[in-house]
N, C-alpha and C. Protein backbone atom coordinates (compact mmCIF):
# COMPACT_ATOMS: atom_id res chain seq x y z
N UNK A 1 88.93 6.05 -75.49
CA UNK A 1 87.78 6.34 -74.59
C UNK A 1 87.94 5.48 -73.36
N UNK A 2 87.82 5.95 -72.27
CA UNK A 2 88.08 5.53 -70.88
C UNK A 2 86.76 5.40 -70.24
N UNK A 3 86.78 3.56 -69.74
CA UNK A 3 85.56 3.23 -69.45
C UNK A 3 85.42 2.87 -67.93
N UNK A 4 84.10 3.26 -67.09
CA UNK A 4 84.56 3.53 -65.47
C UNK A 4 83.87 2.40 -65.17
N UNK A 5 84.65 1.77 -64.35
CA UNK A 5 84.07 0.83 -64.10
C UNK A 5 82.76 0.68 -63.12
N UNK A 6 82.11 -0.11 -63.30
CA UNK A 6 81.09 0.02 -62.39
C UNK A 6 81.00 -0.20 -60.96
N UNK A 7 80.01 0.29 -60.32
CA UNK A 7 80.41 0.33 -59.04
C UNK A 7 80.10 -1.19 -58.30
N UNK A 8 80.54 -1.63 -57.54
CA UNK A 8 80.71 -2.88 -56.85
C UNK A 8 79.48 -3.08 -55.45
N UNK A 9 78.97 -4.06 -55.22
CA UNK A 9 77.82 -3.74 -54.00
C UNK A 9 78.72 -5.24 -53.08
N UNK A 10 78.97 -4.23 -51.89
CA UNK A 10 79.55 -4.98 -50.85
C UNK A 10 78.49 -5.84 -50.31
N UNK A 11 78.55 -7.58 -50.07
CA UNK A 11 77.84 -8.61 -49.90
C UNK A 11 77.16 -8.25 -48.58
N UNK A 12 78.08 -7.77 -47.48
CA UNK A 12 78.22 -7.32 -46.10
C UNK A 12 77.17 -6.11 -46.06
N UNK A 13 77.42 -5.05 -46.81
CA UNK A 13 76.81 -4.11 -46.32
C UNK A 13 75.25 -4.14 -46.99
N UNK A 14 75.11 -4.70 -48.38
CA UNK A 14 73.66 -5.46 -48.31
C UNK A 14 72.76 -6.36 -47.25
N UNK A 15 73.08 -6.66 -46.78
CA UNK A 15 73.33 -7.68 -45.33
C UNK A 15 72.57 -6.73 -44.10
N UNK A 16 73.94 -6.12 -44.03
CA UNK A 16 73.49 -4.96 -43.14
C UNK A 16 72.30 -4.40 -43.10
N UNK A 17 72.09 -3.57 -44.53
CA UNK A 17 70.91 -2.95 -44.79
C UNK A 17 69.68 -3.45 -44.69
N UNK A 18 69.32 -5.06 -45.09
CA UNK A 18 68.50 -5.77 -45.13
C UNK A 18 68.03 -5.70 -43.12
N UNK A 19 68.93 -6.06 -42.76
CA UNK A 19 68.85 -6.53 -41.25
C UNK A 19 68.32 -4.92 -40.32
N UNK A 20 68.61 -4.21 -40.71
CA UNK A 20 68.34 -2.92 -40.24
C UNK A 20 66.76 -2.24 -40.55
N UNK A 21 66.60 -2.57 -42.24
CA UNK A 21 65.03 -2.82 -42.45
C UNK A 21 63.92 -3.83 -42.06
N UNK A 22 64.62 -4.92 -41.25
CA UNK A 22 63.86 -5.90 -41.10
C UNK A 22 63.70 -5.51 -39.32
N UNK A 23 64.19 -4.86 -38.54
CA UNK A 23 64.46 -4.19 -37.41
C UNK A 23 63.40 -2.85 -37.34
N UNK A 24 63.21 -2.18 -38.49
CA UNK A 24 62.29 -1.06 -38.21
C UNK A 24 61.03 -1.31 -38.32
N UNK A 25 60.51 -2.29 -39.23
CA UNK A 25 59.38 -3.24 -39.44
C UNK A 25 58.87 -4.18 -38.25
N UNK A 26 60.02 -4.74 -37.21
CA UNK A 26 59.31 -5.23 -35.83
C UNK A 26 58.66 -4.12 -35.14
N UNK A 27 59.84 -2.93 -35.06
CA UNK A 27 59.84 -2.08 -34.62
C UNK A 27 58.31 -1.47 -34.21
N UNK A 28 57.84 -1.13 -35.47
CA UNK A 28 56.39 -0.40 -35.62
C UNK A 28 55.57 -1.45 -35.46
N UNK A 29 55.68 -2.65 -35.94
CA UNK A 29 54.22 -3.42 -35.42
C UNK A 29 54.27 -4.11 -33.89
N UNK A 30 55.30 -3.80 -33.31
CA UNK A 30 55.37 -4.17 -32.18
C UNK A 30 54.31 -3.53 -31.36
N UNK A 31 53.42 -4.08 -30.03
CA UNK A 31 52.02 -3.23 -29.45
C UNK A 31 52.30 -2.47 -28.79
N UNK A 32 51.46 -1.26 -29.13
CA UNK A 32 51.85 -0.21 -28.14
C UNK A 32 52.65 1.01 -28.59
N UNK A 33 53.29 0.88 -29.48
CA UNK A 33 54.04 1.78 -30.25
C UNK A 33 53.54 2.79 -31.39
N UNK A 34 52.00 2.27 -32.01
CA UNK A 34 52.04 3.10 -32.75
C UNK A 34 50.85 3.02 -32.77
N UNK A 35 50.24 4.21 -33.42
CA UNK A 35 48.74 4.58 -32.91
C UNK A 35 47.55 3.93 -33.18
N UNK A 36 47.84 2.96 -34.20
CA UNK A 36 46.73 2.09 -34.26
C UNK A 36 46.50 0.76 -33.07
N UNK A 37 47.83 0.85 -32.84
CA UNK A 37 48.15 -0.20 -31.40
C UNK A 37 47.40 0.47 -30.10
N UNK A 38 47.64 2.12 -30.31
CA UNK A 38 47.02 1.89 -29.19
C UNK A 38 45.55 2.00 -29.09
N UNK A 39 45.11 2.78 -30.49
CA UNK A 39 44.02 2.39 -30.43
C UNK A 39 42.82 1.61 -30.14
N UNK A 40 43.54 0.23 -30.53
CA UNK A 40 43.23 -0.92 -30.32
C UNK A 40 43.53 -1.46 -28.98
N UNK A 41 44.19 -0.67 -27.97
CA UNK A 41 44.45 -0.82 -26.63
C UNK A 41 43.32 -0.14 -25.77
N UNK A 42 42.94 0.18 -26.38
CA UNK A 42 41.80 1.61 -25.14
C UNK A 42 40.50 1.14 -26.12
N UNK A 43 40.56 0.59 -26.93
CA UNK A 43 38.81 -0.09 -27.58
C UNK A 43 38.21 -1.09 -26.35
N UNK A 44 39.02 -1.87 -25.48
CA UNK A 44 38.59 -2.79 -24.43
C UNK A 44 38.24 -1.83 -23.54
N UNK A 45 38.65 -1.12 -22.90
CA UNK A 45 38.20 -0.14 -21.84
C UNK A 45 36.81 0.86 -22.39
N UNK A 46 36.82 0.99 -23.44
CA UNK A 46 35.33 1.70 -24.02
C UNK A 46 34.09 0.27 -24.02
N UNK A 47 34.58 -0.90 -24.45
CA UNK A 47 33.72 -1.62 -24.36
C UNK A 47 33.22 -2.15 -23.04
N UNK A 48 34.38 -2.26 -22.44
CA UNK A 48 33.98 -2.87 -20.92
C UNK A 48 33.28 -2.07 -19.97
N UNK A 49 32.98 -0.50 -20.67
CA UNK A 49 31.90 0.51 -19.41
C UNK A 49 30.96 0.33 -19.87
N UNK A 50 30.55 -0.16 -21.23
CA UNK A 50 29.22 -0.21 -21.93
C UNK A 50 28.41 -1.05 -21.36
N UNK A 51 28.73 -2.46 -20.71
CA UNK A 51 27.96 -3.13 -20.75
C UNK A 51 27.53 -2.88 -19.02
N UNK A 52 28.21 -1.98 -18.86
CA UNK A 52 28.11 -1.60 -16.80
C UNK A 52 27.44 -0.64 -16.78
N UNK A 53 27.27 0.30 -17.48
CA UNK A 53 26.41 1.51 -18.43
C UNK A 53 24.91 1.17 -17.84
N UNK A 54 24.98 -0.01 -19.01
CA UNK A 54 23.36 -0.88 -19.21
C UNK A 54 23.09 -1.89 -17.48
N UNK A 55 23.81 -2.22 -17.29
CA UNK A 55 23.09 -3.31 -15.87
C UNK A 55 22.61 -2.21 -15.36
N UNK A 56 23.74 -0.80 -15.19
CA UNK A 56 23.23 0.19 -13.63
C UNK A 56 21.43 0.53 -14.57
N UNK A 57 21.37 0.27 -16.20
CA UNK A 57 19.80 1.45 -16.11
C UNK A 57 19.30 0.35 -16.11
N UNK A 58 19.34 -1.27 -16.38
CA UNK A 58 18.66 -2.30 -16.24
C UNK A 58 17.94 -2.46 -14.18
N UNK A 59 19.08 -1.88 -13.82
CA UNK A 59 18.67 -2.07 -12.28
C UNK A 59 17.67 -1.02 -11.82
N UNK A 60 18.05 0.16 -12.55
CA UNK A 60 17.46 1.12 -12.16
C UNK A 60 15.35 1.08 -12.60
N UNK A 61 15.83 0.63 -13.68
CA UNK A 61 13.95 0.44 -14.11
C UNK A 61 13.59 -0.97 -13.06
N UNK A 62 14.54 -1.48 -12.34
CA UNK A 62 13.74 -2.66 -11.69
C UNK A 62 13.66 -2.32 -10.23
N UNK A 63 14.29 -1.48 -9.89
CA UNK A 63 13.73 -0.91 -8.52
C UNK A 63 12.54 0.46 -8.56
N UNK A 64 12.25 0.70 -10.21
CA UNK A 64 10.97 1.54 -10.05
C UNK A 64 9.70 0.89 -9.47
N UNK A 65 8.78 1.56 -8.83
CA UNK A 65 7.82 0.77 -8.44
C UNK A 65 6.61 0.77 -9.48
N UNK A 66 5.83 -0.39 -9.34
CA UNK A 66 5.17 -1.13 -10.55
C UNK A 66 4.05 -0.13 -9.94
N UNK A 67 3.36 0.68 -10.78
CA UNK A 67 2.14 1.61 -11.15
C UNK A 67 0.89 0.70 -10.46
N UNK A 68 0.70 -0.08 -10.75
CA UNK A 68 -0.51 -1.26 -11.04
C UNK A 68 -0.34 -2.08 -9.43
N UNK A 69 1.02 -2.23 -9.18
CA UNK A 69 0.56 -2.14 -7.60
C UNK A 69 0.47 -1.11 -6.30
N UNK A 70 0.93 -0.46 -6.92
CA UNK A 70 0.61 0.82 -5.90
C UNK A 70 -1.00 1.41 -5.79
N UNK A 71 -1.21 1.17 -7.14
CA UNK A 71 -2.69 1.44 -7.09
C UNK A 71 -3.67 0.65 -6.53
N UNK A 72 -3.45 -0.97 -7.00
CA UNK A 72 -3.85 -2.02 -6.01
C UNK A 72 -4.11 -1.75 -4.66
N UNK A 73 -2.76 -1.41 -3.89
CA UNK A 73 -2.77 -1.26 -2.91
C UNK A 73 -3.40 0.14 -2.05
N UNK A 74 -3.25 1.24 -2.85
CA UNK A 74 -4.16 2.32 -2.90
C UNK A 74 -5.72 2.33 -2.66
N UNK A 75 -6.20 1.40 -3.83
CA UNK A 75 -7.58 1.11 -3.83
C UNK A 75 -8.04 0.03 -2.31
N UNK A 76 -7.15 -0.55 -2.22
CA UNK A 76 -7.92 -1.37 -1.19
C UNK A 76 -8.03 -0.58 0.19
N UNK A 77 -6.98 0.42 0.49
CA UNK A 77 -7.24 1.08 1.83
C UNK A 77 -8.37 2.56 0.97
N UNK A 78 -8.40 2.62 0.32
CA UNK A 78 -9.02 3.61 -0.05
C UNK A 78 -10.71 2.82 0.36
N UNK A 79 -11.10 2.07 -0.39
CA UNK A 79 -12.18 1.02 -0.14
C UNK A 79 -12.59 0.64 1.17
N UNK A 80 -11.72 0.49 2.31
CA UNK A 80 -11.39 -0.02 3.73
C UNK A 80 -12.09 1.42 4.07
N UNK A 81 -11.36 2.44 4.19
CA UNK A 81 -12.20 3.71 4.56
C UNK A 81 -13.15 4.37 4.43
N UNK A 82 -13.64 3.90 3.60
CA UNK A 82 -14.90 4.36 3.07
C UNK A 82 -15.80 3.42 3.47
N UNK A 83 -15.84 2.06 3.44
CA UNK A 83 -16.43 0.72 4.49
C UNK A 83 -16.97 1.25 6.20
N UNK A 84 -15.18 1.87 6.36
CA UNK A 84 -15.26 2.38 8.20
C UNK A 84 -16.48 3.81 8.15
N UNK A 85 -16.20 4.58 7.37
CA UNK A 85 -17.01 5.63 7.15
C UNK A 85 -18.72 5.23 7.37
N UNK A 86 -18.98 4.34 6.05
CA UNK A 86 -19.85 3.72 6.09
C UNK A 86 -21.02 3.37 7.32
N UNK A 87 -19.89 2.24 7.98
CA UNK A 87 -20.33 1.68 9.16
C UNK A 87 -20.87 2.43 9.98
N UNK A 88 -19.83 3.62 10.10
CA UNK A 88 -20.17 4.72 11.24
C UNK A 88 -21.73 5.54 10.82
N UNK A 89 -22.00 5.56 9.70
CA UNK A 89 -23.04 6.13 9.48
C UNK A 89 -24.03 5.09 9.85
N UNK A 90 -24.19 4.14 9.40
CA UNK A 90 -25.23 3.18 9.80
C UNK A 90 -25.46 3.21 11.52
N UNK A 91 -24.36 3.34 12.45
CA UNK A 91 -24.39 2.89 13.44
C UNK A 91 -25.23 4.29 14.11
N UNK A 92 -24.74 5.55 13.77
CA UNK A 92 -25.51 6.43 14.08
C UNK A 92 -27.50 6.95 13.54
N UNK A 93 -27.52 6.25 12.07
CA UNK A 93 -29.08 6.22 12.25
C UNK A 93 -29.67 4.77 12.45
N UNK A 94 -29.18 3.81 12.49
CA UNK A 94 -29.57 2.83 12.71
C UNK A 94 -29.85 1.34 11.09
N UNK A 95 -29.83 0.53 11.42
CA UNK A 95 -30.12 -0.83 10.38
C UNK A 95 -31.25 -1.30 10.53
N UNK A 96 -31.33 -2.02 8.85
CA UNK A 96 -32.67 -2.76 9.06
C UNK A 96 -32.52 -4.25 10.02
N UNK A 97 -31.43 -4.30 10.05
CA UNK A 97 -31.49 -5.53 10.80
C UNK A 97 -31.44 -5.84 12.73
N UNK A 98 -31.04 -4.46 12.71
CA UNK A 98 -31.61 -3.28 14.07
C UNK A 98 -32.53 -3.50 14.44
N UNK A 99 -33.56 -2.98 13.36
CA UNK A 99 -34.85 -2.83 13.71
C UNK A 99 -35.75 -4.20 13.51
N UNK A 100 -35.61 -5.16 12.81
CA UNK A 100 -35.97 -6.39 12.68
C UNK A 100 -35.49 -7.17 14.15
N UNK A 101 -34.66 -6.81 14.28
CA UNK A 101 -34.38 -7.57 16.05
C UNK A 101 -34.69 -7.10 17.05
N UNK A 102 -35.22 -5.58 16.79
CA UNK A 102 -36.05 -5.03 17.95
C UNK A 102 -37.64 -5.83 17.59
N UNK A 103 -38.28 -6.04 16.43
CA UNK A 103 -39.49 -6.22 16.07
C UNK A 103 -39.73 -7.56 16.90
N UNK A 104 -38.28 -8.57 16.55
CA UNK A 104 -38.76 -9.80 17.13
C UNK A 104 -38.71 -9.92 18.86
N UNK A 105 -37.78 -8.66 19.61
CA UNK A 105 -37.80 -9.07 20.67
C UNK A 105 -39.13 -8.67 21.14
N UNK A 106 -40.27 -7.35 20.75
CA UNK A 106 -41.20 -6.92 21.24
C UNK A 106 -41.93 -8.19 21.21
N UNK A 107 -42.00 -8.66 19.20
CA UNK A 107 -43.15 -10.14 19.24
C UNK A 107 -42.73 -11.14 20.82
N UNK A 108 -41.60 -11.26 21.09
CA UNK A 108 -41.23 -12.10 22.29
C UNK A 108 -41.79 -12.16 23.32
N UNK A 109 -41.57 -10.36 23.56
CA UNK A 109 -42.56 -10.57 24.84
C UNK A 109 -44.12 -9.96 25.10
N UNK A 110 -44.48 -9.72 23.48
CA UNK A 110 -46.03 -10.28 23.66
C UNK A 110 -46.23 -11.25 23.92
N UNK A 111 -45.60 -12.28 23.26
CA UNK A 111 -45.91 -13.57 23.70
C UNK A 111 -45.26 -14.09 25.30
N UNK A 112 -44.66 -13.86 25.97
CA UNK A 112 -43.91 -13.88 27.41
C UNK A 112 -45.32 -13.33 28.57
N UNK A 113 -45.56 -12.32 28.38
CA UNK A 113 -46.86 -11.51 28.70
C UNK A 113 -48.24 -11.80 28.67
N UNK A 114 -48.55 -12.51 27.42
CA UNK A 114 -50.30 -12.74 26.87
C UNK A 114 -50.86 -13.29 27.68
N UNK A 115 -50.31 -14.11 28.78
CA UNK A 115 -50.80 -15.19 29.74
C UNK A 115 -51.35 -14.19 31.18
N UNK A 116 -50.77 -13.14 31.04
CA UNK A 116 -50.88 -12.40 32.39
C UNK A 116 -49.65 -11.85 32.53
N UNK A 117 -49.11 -10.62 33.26
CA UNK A 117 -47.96 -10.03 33.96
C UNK A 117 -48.50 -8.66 34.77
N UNK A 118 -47.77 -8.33 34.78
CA UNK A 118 -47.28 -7.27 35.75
C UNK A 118 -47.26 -5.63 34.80
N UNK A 119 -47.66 -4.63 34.72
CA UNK A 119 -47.03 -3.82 34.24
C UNK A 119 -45.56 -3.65 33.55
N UNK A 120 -44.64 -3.82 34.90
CA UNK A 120 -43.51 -3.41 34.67
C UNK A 120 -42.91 -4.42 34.09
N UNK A 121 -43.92 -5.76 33.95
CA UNK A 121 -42.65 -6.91 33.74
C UNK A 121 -43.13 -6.46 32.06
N UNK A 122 -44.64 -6.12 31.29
CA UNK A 122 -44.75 -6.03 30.53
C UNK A 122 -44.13 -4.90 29.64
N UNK A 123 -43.70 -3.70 30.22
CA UNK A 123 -42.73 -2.42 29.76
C UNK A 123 -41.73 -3.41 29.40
N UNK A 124 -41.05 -4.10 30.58
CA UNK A 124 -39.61 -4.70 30.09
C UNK A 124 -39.47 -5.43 28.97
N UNK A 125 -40.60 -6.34 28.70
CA UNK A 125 -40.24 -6.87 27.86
C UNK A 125 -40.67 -6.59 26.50
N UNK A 126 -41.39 -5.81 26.27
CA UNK A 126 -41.92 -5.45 24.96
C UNK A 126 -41.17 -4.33 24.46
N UNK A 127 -41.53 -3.31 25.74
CA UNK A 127 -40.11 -1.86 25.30
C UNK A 127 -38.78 -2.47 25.48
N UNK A 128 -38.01 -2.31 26.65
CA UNK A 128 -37.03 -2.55 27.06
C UNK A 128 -36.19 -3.32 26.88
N UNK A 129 -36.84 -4.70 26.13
CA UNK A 129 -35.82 -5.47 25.13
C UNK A 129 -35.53 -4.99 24.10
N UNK A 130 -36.32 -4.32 23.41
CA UNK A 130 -36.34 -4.33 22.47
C UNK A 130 -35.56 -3.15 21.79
N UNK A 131 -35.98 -2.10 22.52
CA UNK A 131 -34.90 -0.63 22.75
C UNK A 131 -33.42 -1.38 23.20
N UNK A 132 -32.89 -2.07 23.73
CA UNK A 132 -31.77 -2.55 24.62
C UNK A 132 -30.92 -3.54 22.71
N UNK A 133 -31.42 -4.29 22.64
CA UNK A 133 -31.27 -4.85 20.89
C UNK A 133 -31.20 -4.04 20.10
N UNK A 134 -31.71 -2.75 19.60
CA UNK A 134 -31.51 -1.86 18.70
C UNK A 134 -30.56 -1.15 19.04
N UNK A 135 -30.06 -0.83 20.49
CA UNK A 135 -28.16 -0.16 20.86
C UNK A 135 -27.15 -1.11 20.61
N UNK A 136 -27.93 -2.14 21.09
CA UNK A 136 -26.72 -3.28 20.45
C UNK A 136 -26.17 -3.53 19.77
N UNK A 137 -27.13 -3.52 18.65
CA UNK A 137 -26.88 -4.13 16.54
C UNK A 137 -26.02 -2.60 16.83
N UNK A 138 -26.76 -1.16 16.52
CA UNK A 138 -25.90 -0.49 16.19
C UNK A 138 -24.35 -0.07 16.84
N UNK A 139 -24.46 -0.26 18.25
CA UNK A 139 -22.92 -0.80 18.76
C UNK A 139 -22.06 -1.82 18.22
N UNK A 140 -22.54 -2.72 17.53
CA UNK A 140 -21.84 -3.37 17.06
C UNK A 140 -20.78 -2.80 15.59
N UNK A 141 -22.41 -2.37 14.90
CA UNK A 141 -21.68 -1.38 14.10
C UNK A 141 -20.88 -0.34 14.10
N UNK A 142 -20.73 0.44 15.02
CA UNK A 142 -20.12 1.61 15.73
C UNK A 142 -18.40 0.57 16.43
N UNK A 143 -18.32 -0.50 16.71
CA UNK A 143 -17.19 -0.68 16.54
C UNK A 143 -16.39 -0.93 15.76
N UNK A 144 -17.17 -1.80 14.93
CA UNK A 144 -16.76 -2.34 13.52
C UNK A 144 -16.32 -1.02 12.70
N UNK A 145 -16.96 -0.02 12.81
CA UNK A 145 -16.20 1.49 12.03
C UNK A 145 -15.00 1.81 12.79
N UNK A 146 -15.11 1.53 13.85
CA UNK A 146 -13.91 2.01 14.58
C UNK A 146 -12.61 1.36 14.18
N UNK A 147 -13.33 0.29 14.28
CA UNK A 147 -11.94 -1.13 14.54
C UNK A 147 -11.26 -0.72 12.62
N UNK A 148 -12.13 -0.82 11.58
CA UNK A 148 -11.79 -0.79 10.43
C UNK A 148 -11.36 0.45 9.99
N UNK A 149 -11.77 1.34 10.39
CA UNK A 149 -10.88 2.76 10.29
C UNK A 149 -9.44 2.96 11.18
N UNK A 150 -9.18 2.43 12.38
CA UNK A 150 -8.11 2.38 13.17
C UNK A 150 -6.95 1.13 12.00
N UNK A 151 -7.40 -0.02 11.88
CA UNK A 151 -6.85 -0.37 10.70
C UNK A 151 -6.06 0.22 9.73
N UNK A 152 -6.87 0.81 8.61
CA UNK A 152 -6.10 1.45 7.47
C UNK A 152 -5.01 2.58 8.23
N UNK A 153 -5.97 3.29 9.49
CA UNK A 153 -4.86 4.50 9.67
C UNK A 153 -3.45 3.88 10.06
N UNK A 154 -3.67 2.83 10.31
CA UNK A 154 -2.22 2.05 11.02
C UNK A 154 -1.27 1.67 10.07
N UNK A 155 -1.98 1.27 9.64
CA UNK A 155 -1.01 -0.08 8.33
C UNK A 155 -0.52 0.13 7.75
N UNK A 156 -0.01 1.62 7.26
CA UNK A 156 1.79 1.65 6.69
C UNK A 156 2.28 1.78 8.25
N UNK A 157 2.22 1.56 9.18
CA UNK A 157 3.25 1.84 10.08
C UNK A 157 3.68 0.07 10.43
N UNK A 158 3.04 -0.68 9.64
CA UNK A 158 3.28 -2.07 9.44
C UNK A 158 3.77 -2.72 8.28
N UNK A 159 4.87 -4.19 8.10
CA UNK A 159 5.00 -4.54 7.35
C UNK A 159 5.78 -3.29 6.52
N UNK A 160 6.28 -4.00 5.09
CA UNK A 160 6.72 -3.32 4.28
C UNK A 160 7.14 -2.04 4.21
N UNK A 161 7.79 -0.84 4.05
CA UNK A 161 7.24 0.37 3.84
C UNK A 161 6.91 0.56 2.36
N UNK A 162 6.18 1.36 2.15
CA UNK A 162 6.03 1.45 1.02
C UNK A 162 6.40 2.43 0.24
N UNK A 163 6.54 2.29 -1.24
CA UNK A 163 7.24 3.23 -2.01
C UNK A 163 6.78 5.14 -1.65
N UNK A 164 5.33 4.76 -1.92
CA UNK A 164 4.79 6.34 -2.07
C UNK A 164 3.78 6.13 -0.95
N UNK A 165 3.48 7.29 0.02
CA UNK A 165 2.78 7.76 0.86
C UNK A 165 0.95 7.87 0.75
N UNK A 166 0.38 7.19 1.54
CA UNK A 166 -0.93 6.75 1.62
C UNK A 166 -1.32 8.13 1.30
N UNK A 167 -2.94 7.50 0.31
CA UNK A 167 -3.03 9.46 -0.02
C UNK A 167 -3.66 9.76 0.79
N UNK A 168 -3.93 11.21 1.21
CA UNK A 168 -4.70 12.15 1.93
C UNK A 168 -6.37 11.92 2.06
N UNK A 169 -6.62 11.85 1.01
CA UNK A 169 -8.01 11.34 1.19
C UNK A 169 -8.55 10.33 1.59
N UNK A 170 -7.80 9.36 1.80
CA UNK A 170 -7.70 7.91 2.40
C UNK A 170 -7.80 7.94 3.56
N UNK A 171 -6.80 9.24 4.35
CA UNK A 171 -6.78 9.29 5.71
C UNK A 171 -7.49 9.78 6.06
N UNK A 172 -8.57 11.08 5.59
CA UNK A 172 -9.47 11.78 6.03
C UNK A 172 -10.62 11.39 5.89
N UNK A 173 -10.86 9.84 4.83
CA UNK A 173 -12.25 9.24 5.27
C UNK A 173 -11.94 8.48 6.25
N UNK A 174 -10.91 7.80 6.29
CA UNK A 174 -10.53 6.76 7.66
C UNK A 174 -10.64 7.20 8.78
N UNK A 175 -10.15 8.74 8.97
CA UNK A 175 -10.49 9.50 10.28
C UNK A 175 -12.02 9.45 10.91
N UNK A 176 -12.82 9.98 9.35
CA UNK A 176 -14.01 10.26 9.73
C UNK A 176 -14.62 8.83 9.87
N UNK A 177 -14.72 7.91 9.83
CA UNK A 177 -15.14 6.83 10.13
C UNK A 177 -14.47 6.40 11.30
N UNK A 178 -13.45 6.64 12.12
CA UNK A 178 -12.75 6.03 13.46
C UNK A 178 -13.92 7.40 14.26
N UNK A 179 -14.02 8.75 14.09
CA UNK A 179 -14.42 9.46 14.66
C UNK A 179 -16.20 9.13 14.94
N UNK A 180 -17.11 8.82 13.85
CA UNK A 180 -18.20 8.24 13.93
C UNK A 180 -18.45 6.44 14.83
N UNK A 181 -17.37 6.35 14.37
CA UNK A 181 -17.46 4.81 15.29
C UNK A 181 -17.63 5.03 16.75
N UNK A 182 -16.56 6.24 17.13
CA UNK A 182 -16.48 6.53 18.46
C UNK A 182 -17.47 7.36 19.09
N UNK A 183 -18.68 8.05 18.09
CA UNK A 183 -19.63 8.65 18.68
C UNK A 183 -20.72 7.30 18.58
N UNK A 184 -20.43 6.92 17.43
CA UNK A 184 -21.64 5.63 17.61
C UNK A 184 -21.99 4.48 19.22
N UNK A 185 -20.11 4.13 19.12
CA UNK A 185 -20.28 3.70 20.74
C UNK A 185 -20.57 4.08 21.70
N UNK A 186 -20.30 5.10 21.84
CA UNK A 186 -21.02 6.34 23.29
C UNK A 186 -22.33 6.37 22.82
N UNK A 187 -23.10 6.25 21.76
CA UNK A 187 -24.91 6.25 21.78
C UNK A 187 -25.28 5.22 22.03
N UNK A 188 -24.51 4.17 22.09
CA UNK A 188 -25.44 3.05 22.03
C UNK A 188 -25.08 2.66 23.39
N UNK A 189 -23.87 3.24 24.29
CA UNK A 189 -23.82 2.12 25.50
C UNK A 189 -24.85 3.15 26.57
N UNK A 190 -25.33 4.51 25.78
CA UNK A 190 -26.23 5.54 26.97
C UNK A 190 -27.34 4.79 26.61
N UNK A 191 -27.64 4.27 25.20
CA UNK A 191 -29.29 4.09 25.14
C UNK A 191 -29.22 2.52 25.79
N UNK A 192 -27.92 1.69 25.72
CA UNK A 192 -28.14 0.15 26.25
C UNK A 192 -28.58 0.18 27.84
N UNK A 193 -27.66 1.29 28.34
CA UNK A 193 -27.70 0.91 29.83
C UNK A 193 -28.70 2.29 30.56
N UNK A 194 -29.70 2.74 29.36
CA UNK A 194 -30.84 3.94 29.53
C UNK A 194 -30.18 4.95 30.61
N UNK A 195 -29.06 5.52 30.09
CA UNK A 195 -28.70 6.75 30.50
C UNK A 195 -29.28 8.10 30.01
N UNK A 196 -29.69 7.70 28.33
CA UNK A 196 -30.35 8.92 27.92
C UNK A 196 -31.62 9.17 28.44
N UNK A 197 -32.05 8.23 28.23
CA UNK A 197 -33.77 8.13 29.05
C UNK A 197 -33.98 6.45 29.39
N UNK A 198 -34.80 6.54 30.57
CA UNK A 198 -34.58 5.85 31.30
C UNK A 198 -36.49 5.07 30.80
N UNK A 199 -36.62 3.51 30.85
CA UNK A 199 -37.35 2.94 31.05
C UNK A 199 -38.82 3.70 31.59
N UNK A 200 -39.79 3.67 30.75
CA UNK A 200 -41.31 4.08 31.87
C UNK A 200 -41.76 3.24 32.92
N UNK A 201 -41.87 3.73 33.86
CA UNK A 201 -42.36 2.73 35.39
C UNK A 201 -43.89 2.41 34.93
N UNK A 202 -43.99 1.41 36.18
CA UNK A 202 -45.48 0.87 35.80
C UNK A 202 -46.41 2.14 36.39
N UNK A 203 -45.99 3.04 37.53
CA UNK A 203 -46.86 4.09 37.89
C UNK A 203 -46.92 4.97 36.96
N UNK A 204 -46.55 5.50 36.18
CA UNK A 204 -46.66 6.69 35.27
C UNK A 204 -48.07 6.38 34.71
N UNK A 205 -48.80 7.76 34.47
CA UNK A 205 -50.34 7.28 34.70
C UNK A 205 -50.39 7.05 32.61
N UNK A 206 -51.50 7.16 32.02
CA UNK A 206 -51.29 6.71 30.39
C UNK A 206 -51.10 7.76 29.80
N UNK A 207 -51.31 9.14 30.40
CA UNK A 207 -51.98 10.23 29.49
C UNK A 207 -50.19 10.82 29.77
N UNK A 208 -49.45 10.47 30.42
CA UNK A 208 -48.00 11.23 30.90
C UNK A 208 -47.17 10.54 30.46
């Protein structure tokens, strides 16, 4: 019986083989080469938009404008116009404090008078002050609507601009109060300087 001998393993080409497997093993974990590499290459670029993502909506809710001041600021010209409005009405029927300064200029010149005068000096001073003080107070008022309605209509064209546009109704009481101011002043400078009617002379007989 004929026995084969066994086969022989060359020292060299074990060698070889080893060195060739230890070569395909850099091979693949080397970066970049294989798909978990690159996976792990493009995970930094997904993370690094995330956090640029969030600043742009972080910025974005901080240039919204705050509710609570717009309204603030709303209410106070809203308030302002309705003040001018106001005024203008007073100035056209008149104040109590109008008429309390007409009361004291008449008491004035009863007392200016009681000693003796003149007719006409007595018209002047009992009427004619006293009518002349009641255009006054309400001229005063009649500017003060003016001046405070010309105000609000102005004041976004000042300072700041602002986010959202003064409302409509704001402007159309502000109008109507600049517009009453300006009829108020024309009544009071005809009745100050008796353009509408003029002073009674001392001749006008009592019954006329």
């Amino acid at each position: 019986m004929n026995t084969t001998p066994a086969k022989t393993t060359n020292p060299d080409e074990t060698a070889a083989a080893q060195d060739a497997a230890t070569k395909d093993t850099e091979t693949k974990d080397a970066p970049g080469t294989s798909s978990g590499a690159g996976d792990s290459a493009t995970a930094p670029d997904d993370l690094s938009t995330q956090p640029e993502g969030d600043a742009d909506g972080i910025a974005d809710e901080d240039l919204e404008p705050d509710p609570f001041e717009t309204a603030r600021h709303g209410v106070g010209a809203g308030a302002a116009a309705v003040v001018s409005a106001a005024l203008g009405v007073v100035a056209l029927t008149g104040a109590w404090s109008g008429r309390v300064a007409a009361e004291r200029e008449t008491l004035i010149g009863q007392i200016k008078t009681s000693g003796g005068g003149s007719a006409a000096q007595q018209i002047s001073e009992i009427y004619g002050d006293a009518w002349h003080t009641t255009a006054l107070v309400n001229g005063i008022f009649a500017v003060l609507a003016l001046l405070v309605g010309v105000v609000v209509l102005v004041r976004p064209a000042f300072g700041a601009p602002a986010d959202r546009p003064q409302p409509a109704w704001v402007r159309a009481v502000a109008l109507a109060g600049v517009a009453l101011g300006v009829l108020g002043v024309l009544i009071s400078a005809g009745m100050y300087f008796d353009l509408f009617a003029s002073l009674p002379s001392a001749g006008t007989p009592a019954g006329g």
